[in-house]
Protein backbone atom coordinates (compact mmCIF):
# COMPACT_ATOMS: atom_id res chain seq x y z
CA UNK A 1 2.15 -11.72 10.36
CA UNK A 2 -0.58 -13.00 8.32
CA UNK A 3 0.25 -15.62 5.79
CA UNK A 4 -2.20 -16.52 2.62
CA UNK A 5 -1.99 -19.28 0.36
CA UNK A 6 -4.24 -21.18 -1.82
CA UNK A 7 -4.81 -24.86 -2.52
CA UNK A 8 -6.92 -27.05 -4.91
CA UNK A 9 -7.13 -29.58 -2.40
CA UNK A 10 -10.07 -28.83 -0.08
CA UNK A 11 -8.29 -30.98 2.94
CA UNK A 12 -5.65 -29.32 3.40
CA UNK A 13 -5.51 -27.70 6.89
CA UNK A 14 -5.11 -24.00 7.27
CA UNK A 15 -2.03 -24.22 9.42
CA UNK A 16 1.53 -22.56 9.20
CA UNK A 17 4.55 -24.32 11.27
CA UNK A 18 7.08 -21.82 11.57
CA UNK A 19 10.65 -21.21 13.45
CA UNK A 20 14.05 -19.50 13.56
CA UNK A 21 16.07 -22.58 11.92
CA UNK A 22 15.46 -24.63 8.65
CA UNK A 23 13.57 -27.48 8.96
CA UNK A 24 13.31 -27.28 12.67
CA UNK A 25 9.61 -25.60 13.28
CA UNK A 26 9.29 -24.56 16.95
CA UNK A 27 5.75 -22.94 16.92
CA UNK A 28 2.49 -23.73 14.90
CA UNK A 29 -0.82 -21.38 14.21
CA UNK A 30 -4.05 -22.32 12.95
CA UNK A 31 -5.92 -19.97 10.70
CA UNK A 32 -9.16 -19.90 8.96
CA UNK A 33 -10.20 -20.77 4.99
CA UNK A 34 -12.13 -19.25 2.33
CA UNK A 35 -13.06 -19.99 -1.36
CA UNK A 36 -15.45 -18.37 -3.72
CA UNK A 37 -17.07 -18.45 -6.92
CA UNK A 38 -17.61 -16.17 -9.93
CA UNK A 39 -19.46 -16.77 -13.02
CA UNK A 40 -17.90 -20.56 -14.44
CA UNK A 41 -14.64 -19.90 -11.72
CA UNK A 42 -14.30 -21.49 -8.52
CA UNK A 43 -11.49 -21.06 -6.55
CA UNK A 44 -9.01 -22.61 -4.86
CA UNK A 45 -9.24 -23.05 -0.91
CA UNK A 46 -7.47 -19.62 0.25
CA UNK A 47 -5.79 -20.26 3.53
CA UNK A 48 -5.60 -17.42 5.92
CA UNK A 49 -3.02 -17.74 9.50
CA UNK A 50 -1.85 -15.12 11.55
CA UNK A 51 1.48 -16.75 13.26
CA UNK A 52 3.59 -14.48 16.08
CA UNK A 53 3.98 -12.89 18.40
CA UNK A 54 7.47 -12.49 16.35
CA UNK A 55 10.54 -11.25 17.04
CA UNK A 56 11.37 -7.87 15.09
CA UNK A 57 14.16 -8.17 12.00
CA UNK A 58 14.24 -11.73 12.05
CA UNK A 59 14.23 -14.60 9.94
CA UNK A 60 11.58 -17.01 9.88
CA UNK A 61 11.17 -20.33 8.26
CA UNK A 62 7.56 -21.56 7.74
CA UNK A 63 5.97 -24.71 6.31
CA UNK A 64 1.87 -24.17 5.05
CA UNK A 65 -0.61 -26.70 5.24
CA UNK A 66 1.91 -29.01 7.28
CA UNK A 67 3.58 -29.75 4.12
CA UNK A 68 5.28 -29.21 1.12
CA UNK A 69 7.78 -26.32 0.32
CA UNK A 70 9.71 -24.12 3.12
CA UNK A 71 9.19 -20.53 2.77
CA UNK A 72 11.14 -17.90 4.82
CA UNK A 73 10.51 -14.36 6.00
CA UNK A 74 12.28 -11.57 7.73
CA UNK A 75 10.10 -9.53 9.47
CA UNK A 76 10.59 -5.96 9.54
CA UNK A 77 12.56 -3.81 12.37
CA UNK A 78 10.75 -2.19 15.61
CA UNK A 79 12.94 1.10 15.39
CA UNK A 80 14.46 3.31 12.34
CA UNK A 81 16.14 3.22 10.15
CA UNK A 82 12.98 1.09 7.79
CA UNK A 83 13.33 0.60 4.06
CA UNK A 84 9.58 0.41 2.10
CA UNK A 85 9.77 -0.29 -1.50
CA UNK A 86 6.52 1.11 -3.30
CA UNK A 87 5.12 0.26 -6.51
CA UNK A 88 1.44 0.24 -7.84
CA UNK A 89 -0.10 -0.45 -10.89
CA UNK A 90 1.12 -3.86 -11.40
CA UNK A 91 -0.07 -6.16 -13.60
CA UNK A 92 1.25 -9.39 -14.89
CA UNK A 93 3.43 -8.21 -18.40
CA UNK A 94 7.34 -8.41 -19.05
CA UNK A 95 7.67 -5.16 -17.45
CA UNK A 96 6.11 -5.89 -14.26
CA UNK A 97 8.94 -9.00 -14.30
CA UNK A 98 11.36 -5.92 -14.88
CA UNK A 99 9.86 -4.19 -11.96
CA UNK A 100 9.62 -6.76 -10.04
CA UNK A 101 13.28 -7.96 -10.22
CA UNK A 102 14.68 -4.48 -9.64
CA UNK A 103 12.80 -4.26 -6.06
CA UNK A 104 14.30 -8.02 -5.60
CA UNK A 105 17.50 -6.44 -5.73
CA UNK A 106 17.09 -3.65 -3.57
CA UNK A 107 16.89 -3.89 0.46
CA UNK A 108 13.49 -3.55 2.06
CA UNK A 109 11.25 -4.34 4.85
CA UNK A 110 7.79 -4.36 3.27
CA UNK A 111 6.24 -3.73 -0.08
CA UNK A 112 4.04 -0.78 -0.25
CA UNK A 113 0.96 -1.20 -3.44
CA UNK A 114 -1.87 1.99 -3.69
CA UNK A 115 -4.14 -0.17 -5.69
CA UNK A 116 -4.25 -2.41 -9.16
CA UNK A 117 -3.18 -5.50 -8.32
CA UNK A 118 -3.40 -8.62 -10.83
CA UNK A 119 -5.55 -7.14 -13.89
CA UNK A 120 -7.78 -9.82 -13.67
CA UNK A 121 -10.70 -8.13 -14.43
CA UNK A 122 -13.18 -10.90 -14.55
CA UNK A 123 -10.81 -13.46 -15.51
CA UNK A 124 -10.03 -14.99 -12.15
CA UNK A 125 -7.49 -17.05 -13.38
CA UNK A 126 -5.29 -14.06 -13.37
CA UNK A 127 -5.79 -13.91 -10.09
CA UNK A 128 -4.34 -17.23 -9.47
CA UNK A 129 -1.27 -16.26 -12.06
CA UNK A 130 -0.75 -12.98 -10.24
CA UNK A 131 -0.48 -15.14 -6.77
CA UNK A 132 2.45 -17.33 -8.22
CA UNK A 133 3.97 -14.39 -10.56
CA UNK A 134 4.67 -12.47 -6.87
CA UNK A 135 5.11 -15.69 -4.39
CA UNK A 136 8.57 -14.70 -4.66
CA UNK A 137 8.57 -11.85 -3.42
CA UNK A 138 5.57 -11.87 -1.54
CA UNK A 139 6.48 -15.35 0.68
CA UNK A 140 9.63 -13.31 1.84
CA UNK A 141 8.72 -10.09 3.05
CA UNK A 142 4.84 -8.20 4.01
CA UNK A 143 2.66 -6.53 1.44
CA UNK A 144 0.43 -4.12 2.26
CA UNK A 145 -1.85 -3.29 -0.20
CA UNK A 146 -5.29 -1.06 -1.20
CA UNK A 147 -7.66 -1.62 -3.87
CA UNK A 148 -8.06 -0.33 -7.24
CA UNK A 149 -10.51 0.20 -10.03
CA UNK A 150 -8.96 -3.16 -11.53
CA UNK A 151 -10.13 -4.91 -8.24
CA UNK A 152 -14.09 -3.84 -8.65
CA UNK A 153 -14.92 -6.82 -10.62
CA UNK A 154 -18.60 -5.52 -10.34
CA UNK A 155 -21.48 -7.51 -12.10
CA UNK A 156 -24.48 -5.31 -11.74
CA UNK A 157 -27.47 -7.06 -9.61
CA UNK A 158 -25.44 -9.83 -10.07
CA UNK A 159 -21.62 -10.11 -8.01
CA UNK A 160 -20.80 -6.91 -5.85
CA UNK A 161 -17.47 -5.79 -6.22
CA UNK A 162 -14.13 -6.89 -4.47
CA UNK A 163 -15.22 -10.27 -3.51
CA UNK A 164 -11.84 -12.01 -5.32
CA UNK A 165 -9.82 -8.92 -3.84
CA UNK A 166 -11.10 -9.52 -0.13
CA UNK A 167 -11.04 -13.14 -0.40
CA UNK A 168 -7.58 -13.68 -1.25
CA UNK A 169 -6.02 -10.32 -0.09
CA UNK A 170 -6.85 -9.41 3.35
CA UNK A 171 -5.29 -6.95 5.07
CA UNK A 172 -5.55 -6.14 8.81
CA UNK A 173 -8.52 -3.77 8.63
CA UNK A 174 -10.30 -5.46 11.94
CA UNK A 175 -6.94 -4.88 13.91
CA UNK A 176 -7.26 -1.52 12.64
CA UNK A 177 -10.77 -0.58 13.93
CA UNK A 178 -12.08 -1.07 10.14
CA UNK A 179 -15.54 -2.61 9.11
CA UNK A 180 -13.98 -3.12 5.87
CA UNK A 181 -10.99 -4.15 4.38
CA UNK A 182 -10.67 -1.61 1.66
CA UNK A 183 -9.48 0.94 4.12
CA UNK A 184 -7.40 0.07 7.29
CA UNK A 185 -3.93 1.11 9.26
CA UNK A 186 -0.79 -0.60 10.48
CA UNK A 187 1.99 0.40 12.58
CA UNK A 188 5.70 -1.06 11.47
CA UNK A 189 8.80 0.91 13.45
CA UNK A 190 8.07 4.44 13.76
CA UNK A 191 5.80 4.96 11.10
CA UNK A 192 1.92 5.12 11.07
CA UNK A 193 0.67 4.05 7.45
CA UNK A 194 -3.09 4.39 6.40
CA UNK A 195 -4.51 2.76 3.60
CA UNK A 196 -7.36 4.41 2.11
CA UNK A 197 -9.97 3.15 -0.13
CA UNK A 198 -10.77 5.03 -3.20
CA UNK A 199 -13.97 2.89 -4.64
CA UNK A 200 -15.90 2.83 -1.22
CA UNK A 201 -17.76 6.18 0.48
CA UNK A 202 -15.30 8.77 1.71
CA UNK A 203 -18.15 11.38 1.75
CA UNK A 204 -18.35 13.26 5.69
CA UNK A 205 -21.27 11.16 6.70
CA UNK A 206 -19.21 7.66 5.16
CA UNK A 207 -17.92 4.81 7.98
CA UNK A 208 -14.95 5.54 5.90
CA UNK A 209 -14.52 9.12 7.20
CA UNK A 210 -15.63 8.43 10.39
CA UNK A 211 -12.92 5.47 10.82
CA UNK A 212 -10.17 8.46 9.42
CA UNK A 213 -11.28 10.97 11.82
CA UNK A 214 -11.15 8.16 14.57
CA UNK A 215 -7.57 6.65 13.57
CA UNK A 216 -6.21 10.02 13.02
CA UNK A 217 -7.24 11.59 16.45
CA UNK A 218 -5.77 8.54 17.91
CA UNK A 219 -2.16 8.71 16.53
CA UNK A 220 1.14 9.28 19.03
CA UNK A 221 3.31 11.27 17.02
CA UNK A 222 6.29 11.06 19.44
CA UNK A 223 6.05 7.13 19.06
CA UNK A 224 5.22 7.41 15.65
CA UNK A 225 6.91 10.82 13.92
CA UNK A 226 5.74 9.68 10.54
CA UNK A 227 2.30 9.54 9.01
CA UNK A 228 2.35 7.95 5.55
CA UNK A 229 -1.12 7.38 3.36
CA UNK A 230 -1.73 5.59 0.25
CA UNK A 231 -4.97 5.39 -2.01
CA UNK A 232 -5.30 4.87 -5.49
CA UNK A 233 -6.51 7.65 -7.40
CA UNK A 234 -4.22 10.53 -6.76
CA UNK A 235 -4.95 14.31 -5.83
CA UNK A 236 -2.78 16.02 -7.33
CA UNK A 237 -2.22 14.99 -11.02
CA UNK A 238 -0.89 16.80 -13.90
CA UNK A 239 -1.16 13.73 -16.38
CA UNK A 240 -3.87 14.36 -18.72
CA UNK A 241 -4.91 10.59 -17.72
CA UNK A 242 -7.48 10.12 -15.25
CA UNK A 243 -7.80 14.19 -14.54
CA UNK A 244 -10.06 15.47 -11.57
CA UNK A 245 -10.96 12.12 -10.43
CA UNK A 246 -9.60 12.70 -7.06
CA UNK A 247 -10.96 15.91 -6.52
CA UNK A 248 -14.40 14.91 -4.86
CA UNK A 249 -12.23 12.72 -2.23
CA UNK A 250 -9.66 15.22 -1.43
CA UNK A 251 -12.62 18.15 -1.29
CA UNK A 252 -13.65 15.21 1.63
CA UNK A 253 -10.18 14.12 3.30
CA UNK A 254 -7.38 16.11 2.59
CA UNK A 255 -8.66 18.78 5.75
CA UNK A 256 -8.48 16.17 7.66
CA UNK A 257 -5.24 14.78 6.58
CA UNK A 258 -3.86 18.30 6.38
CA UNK A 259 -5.28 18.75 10.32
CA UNK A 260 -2.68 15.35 11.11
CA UNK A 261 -0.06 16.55 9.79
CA UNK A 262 0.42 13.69 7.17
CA UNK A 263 4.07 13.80 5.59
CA UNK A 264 3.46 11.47 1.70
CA UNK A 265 0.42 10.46 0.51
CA UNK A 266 1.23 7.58 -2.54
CA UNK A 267 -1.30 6.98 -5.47
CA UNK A 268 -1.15 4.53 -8.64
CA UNK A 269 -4.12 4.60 -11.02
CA UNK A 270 -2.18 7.15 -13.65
CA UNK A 271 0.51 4.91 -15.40
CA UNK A 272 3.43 7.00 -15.09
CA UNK A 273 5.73 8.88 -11.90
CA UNK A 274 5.14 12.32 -10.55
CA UNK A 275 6.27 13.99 -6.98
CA UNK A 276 5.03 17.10 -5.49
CA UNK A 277 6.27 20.00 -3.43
CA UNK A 278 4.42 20.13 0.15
CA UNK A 279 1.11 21.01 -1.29
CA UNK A 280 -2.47 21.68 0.20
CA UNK A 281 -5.67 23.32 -1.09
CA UNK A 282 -4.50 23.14 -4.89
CA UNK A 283 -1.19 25.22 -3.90
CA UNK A 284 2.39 25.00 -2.46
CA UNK A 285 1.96 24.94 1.23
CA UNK A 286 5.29 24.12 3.76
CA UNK A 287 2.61 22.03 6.43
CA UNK A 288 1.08 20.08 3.53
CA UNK A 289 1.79 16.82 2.53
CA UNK A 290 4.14 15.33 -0.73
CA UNK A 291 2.04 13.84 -3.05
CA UNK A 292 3.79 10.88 -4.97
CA UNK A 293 1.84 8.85 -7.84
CA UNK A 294 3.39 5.97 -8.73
CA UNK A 295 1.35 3.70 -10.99
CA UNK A 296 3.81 2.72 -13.17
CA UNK A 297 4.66 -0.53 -11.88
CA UNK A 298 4.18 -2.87 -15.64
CA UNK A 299 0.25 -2.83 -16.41
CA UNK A 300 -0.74 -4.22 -19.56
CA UNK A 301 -2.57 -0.60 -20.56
CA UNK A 302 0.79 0.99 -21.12
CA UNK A 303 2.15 4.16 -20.01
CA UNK A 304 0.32 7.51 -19.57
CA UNK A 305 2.74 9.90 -21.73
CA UNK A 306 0.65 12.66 -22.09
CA UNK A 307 1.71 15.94 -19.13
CA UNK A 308 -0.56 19.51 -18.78
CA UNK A 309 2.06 22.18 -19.59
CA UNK A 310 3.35 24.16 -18.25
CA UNK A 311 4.30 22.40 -15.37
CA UNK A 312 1.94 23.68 -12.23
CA UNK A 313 4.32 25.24 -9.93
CA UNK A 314 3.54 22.31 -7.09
CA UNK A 315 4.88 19.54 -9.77
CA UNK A 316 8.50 18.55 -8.86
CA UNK A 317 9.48 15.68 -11.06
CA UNK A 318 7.05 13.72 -13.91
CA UNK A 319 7.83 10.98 -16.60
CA UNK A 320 6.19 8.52 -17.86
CA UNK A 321 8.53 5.22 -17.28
CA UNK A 322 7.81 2.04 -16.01
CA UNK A 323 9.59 1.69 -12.28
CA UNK A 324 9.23 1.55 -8.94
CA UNK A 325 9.99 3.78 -5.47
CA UNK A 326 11.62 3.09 -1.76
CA UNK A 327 11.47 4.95 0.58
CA UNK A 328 13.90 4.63 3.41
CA UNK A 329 12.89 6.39 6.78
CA UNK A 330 16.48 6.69 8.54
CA UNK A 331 15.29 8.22 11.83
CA UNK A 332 12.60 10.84 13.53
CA UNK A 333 13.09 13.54 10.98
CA UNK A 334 14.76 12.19 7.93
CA UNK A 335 13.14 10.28 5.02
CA UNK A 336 15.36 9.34 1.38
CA UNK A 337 12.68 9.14 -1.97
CA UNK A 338 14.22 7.64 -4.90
CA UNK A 339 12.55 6.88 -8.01
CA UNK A 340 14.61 4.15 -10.14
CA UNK A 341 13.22 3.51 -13.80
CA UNK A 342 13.23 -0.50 -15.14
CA UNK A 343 15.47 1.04 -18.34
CA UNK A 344 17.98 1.89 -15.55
CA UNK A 345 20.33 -0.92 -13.51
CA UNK A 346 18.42 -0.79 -9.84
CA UNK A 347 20.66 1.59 -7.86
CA UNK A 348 20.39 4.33 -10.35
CA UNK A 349 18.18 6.98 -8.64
CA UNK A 350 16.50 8.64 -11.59
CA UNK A 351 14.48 11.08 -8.87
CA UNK A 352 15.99 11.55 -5.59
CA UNK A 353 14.61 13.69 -2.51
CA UNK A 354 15.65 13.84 1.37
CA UNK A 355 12.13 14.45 2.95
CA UNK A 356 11.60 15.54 6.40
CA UNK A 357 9.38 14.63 8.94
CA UNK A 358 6.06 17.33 9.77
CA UNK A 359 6.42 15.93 13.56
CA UNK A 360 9.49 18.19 14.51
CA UNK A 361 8.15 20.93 12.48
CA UNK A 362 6.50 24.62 13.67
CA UNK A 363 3.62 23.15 11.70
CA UNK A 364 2.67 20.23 14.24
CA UNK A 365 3.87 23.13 17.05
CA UNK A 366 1.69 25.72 15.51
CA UNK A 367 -1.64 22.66 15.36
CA UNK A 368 -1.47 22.62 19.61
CA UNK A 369 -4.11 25.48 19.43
CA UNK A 370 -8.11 24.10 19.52
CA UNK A 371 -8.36 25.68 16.08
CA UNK A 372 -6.20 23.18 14.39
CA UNK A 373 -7.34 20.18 16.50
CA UNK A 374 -11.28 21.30 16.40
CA UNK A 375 -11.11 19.40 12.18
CA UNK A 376 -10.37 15.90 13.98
CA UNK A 377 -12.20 16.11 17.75
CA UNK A 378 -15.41 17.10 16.20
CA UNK A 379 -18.17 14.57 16.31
């Protein structure tokens, strides 16, 4: 588990004490530091230690820096059942403190974002804001998150983009096989999650793609029966916000995807829910994937309310309310979606869908042929 933190005082160390019992810290990691500036900002010193090995679905107590507060963590389970809560979109306004309460009342394992983090946009002290407005939830259980447009932060000839998002969030991209850590994958029970990056090259000749192809041929479906991918910018969108912007990236991955047998794929970027059939190629398809966008986590741009009609015949369920999604993998073959609105008490399911897994399927049978494997062997 990697921890991150960040400090105004340059001396502090970048170590985490940690143990099963309060106060009692039986092992200690040493990590590495970071800080950056942009325009009149500096930052903080951000504090980066991996501690473990750890047991599985256990509760740690850690101490950063060698002192100050105690933190604790449970880390997630090695087998099923797993509980992900997903939310994207986020932002820093009274509803993502409404979001962000409701998942603090459901039971998960590990927070799932597809991009949009803090809003900052430029204004790195948002970034620091966003760090304490989620340290509650964040300190106690993993994030795993991808970028967004709202992490570019681009200054032409000036600051390249995503250097406040890599700095302070990095995700295990180098564990992954990644030269970058806007696209990377991570194992967690029996589930195989990619995180794909929207704003870098996905193109067939990108490192991108060629990482995909790579992680993709590489996956043990009998040790890990589901295949979940997030990015931000969804592909199949019937919001009139943000239309067709995915369409040059799925034209570029989804054959691929569709070749692995991927069971969800979860965007953000439009500011409101929608869940697909099984789709591929534009159409309903029983091997494809279920497309889920869920950027409608509290950003301060409001809601996207505006739907194409009628409803294309791959759109399951679509509204445009702030909220946020678990997904709880009980075993091998069976997944439970639910969608709960903030307007709602937390266990009301306002969209609710037993998914099941592509592994067991004719589909992954019917892909032993050279035909269906030639899309991810190929150099």
């Amino acid at each position: 588990m990697r921890i991150t933190w960040v400090t105004d005082d340059n001396s502090v160390p970048s170590v985490v004490d940690y143990g099963t019992k309060s106060n009692a810290y039986t092992s200690s990691s040493n990590g590495e530091s970071t800080s950056y500036s942009y325009l009149m900002y500096s930052s903080g010193k951000i504090h980066h230690v991996v501690i473990g090995p750890l047991e599985d679905n256990t509760i740690y107590y850690y101490r950063c820096g060698g002192r100050g507060s105690e933190f604790q963590l449970k880390t997630p389970p090695s087998q099923f059942p797993l509980s992900l809560a997903v939310v994207g979109d986020l932002g820093q306004t009274s509803w993502t403190t409404s979001t962000l309460n409701h998942i603090k009342q459901c039971e998960y394992d590990m927070l799932l974002l597809p991009g949009d983090l803090s809003y900052a946009d430029y204004m790195q002290h948002l970034w620091d804001s966003f760090g304490e407005l989620v340290e509650p939830l964040a300190s106690t259980r993993p994030w795993m998150v991808t970028q967004g447009n709202h992490e570019k932060e681009r200054i032409p000839f000036f600051k390249s983009g995503f250097q406040s998002y890599n700095a302070r969030w990095k995700m295990p991209y180098e564990e992954s096989g990644s030269t970058s850590n806007l696209y990377y994958s991570f194992e967690v029970a029996g589930v195989h999650v990619i995180m794909l990056g929207s704003y870098t090259d996905y193109d067939e000749s990108s490192d991108q793609y060629a990482w995909l192809k790579s992680d993709l041929a590489n996956i043990d479906r009998k040790r890990t029966p589901w295949l979940v991918v997030l990015l931000h910018v969804p592909w199949y969108n019937s919001n009139w916000a943000h239309q067709g912007e995915g369409d040059s990236m799925m034209s570029a991955m989804e054959p691929l995807l569709h070749a692995a047998h991927v069971d969800i794929i979860i965007s953000g970027h439009v500011h409101a829910y929608e869940r697909t059939e099984r789709v591929y190629k534009g159409g309903v398809n029983p091997c494809g994937a279920v497309h889920i966008t869920i950027g409608d986590g509290g950003n301060r741009e409001g809601l996207a309310r505006r739907y194409h009609n009628p409803k294309p015949l791959w759109s399951v369920f679509r509204e445009a309310s702030f909220g946020h999604g678990e997904l709880k993998i009980i075993n091998s073959t069976h997944a439970h979606w639910t969608w709960h609105r903030n307007d709602d008490e937390e266990p009301v399911r306002t969209d609710d869908v037993w998914i099941t897994s592509l592994a067991g399927s004719q589909c992954v049978q019917d892909s032993s042929s050279p035909e269906f494997r030639k899309i991810l062997m190929s150099p």
